[in-house]
Protein backbone atom coordinates (compact mmCIF):
# COMPACT_ATOMS: atom_id res chain seq x y z
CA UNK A 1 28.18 -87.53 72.02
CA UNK A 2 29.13 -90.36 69.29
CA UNK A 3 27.94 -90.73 66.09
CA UNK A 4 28.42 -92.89 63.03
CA UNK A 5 28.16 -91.87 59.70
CA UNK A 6 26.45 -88.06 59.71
CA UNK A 7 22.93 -88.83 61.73
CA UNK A 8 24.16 -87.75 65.67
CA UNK A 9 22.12 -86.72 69.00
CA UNK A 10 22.89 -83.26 69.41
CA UNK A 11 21.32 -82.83 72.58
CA UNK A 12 19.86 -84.26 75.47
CA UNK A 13 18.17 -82.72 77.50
CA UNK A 14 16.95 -83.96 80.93
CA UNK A 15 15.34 -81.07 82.83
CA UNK A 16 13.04 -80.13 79.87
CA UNK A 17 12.95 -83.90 78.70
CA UNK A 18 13.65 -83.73 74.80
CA UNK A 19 16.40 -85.46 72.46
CA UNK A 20 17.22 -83.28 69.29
CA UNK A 21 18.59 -85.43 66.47
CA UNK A 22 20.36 -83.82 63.36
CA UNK A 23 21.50 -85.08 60.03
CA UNK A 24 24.72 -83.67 59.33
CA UNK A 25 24.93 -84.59 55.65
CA UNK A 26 25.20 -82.04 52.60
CA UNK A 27 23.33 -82.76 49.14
CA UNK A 28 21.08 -85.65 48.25
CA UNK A 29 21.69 -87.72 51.60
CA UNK A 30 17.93 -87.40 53.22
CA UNK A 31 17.47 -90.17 56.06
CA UNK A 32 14.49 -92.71 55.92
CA UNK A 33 14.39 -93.33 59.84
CA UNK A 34 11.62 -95.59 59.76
CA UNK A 35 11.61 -98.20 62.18
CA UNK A 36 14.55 -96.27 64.01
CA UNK A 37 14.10 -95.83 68.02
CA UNK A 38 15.68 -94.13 70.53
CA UNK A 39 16.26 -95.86 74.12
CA UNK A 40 17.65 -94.85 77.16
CA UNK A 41 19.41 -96.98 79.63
CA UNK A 42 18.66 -95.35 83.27
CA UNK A 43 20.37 -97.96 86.38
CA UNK A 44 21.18 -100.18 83.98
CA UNK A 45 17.27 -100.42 82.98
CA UNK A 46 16.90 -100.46 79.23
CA UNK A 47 14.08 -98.70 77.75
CA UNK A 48 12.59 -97.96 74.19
CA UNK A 49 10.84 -94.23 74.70
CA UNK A 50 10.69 -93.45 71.13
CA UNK A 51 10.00 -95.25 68.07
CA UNK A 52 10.32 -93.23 64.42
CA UNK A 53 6.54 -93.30 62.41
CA UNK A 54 6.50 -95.17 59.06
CA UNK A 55 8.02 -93.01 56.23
CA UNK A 56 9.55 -90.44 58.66
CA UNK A 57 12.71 -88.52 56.43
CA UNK A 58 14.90 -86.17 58.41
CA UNK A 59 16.31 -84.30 55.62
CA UNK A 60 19.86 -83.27 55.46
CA UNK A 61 21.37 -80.53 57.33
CA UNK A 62 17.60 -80.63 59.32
CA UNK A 63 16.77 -81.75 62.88
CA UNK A 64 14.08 -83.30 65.19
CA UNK A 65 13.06 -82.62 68.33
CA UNK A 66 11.83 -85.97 70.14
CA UNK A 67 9.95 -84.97 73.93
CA UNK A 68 9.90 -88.23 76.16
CA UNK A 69 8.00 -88.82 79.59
CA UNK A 70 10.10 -87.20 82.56
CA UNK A 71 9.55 -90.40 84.81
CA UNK A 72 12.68 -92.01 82.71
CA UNK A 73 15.36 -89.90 84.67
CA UNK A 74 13.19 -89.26 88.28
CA UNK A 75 13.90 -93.21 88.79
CA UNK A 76 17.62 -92.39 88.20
CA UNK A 77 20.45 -92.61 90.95
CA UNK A 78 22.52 -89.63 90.26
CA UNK A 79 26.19 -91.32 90.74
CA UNK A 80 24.66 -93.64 87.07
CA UNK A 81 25.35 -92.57 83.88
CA UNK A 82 22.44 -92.31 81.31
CA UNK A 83 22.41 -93.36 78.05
CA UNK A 84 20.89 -92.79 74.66
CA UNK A 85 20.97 -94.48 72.19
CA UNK A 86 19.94 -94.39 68.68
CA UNK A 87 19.08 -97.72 66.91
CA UNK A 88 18.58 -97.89 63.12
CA UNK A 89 15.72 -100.34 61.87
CA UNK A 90 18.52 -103.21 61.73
CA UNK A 91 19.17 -102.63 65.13
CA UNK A 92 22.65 -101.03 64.34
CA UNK A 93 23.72 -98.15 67.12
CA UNK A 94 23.72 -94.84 65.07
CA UNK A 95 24.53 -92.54 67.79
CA UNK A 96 24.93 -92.30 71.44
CA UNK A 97 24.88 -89.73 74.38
CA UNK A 98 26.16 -90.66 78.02
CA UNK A 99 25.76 -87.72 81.13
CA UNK A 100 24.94 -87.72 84.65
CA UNK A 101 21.80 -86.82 86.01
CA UNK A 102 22.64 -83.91 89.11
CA UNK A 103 20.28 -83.88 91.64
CA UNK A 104 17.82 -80.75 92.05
């Protein structure tokens, strides 16, 4: 997992298909994540599966839980890496995650 500054994916999670997101910071540093997204690149495939509502705050030392659609990683050859990225509203990478899907 990578990060910059103190907003980081925490978790990815492929079998129960969720992405938990956490802001790190301490005292008055609340995140406006509004026009954030969250994308996944699956066989080199790039794909936007979750875009932050207007006015969404993730409050220090607080996380989210973001569920996307399992048919993302079913289209995935297991020898690829997948990754996720998080995109800020300037389209600056935040945070990324890279594993490798194990078949069932």
């Amino acid at each position: 997992m990578f990060s910059i500054d103190s907003i980081a994916i925490i978790k990815v999670n492929s079998i129960d298909h969720y992405i938990d997101i956490e802001n790190g910071s301490w005292g008055e540093n609340d995140q406006n994540m509004t026009g954030w997204t969250l994308r996944r690149d699956v066989n080199k495939n790039s794909k936007i599966i979750y875009k932050f509502p207007d006015h969404f705050i993730l409050k220090c030392q607080a996380h989210v839980r973001i569920s996307f659609d399992e048919d993302i990683d079913q289209s995935c050859d297991t020898s690829s890496p997948v990754i996720t990225y998080l995109i800020n509203a300037n389209g600056e990478e935040k945070a990324s995650a890279i594993q490798t899907l194990q078949s069932l």
